[in-house]
C-alpha atoms as a PDB file:
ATOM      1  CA  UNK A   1     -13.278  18.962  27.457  1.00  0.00           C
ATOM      2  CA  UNK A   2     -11.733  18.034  30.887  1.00  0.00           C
ATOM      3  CA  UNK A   3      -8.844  16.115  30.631  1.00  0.00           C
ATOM      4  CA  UNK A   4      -6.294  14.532  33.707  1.00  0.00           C
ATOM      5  CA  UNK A   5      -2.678  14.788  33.321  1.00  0.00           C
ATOM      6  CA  UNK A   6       0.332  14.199  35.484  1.00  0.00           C
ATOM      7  CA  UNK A   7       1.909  17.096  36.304  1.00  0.00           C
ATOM      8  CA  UNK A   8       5.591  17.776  38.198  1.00  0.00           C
ATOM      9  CA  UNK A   9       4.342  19.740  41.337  1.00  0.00           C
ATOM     10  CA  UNK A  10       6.499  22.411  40.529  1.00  0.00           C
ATOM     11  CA  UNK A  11       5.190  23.156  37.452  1.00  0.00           C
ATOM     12  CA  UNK A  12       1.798  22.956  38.443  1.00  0.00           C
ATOM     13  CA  UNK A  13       2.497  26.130  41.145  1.00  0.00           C
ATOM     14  CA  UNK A  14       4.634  27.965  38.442  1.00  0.00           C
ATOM     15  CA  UNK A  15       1.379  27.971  36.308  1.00  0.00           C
ATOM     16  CA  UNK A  16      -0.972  28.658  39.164  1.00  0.00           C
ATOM     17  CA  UNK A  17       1.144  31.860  39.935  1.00  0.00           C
ATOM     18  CA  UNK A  18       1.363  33.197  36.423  1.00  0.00           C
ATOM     19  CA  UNK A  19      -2.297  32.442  35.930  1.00  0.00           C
ATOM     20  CA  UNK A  20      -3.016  34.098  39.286  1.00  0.00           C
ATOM     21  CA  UNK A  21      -0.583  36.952  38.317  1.00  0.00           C
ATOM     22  CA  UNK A  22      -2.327  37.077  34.491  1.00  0.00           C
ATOM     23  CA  UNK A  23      -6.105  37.213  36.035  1.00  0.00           C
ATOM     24  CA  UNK A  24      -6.441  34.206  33.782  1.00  0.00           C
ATOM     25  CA  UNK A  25      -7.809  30.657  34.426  1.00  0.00           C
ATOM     26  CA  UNK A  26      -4.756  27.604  34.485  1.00  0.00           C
ATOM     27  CA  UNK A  27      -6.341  25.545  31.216  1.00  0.00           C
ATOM     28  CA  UNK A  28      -5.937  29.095  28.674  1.00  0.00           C
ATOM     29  CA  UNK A  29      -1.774  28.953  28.898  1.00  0.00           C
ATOM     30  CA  UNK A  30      -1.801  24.792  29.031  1.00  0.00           C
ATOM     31  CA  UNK A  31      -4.046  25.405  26.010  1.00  0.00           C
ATOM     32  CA  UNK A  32      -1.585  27.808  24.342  1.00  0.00           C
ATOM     33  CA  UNK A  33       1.554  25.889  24.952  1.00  0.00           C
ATOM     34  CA  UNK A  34      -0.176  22.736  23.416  1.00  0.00           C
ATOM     35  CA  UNK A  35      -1.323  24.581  20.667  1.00  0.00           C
ATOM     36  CA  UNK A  36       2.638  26.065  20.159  1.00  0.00           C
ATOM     37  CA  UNK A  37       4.100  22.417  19.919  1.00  0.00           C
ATOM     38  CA  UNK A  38       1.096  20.763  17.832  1.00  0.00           C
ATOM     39  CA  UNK A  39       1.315  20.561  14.262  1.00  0.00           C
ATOM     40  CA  UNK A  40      -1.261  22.239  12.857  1.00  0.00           C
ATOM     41  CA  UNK A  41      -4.107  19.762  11.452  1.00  0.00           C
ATOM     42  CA  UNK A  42      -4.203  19.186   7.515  1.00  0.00           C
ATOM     43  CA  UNK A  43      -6.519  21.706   6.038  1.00  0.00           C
ATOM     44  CA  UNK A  44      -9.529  19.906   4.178  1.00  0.00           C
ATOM     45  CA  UNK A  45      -8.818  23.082   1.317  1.00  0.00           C
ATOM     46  CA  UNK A  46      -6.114  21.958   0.047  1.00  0.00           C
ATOM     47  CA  UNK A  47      -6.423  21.840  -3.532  1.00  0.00           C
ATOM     48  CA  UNK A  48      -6.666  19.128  -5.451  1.00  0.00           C
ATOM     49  CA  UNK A  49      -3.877  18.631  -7.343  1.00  0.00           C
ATOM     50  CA  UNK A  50      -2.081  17.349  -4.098  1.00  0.00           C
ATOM     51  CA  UNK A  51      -3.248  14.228  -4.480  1.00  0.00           C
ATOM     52  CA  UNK A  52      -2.428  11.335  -7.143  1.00  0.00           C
ATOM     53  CA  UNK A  53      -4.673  10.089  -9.309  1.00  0.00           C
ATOM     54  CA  UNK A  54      -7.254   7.422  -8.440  1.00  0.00           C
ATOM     55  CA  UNK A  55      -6.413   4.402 -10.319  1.00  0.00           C
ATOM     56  CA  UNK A  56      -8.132   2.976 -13.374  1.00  0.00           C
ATOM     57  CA  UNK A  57      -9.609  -0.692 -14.631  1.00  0.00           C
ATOM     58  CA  UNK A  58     -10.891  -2.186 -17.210  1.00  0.00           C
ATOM     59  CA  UNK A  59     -13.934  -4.057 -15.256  1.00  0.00           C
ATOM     60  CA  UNK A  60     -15.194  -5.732 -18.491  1.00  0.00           C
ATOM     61  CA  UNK A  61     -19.097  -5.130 -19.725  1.00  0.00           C
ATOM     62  CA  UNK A  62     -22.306  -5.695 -17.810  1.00  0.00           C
ATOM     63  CA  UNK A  63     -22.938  -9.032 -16.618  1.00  0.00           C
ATOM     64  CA  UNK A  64     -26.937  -8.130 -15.315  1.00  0.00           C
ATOM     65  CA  UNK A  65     -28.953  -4.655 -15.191  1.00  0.00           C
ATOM     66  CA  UNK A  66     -28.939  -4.169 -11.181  1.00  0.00           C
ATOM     67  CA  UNK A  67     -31.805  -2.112 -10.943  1.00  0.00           C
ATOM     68  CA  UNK A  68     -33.617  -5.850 -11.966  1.00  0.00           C
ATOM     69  CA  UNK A  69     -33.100  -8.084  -9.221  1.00  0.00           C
ATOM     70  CA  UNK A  70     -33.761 -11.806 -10.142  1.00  0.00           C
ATOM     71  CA  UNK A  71     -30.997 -12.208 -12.940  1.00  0.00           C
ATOM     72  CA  UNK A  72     -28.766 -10.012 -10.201  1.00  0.00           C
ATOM     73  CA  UNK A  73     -29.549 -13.017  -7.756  1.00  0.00           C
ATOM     74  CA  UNK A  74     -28.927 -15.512 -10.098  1.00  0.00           C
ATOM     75  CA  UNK A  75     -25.403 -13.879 -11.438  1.00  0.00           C
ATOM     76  CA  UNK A  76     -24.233 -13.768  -7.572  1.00  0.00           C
ATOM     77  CA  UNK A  77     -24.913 -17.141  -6.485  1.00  0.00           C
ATOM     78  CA  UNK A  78     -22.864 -18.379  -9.477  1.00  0.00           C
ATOM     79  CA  UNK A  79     -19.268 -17.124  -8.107  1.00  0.00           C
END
């Protein structure tokens, strides 16, 4: 992804020397100094018992069988 920054001047040549000097491109030590100071992101692994538990309810019986429409209908437009 290409991204513009502001940049000090100075520190713009610094990194075009040492990139010149390393036979590498500019954006691969921006990239690795980024990467030093960023936390890294939260791992979608992390096991379960992390997290609380979801809460429960007591959402009282049936009022309709939703898979039959009409008495659905007719149990909505009541509220």
């Amino acid at each position: 992804m290409k991204v513009t920054l502001n940049i000090a001047d100075s520190v713009v040549q610094r990194l075009r020397d040492e990139a010149a000097k390393s036979g590498i491109t500019m954006s691969r030590p921006v990239e690795a100094g980024l990467m030093h100071v960023l936390p890294e992101p939260a791992s979608s692994e992390s096991p379960a018992t992390d997290l609380p538990p979801l809460p429960t309810w007591n959402g009282g019986e049936e009022l309709v069988d939703v898979s039959n429409r009409d008495p659905l209908y007719i149990v909505m437009e009541e509220e």
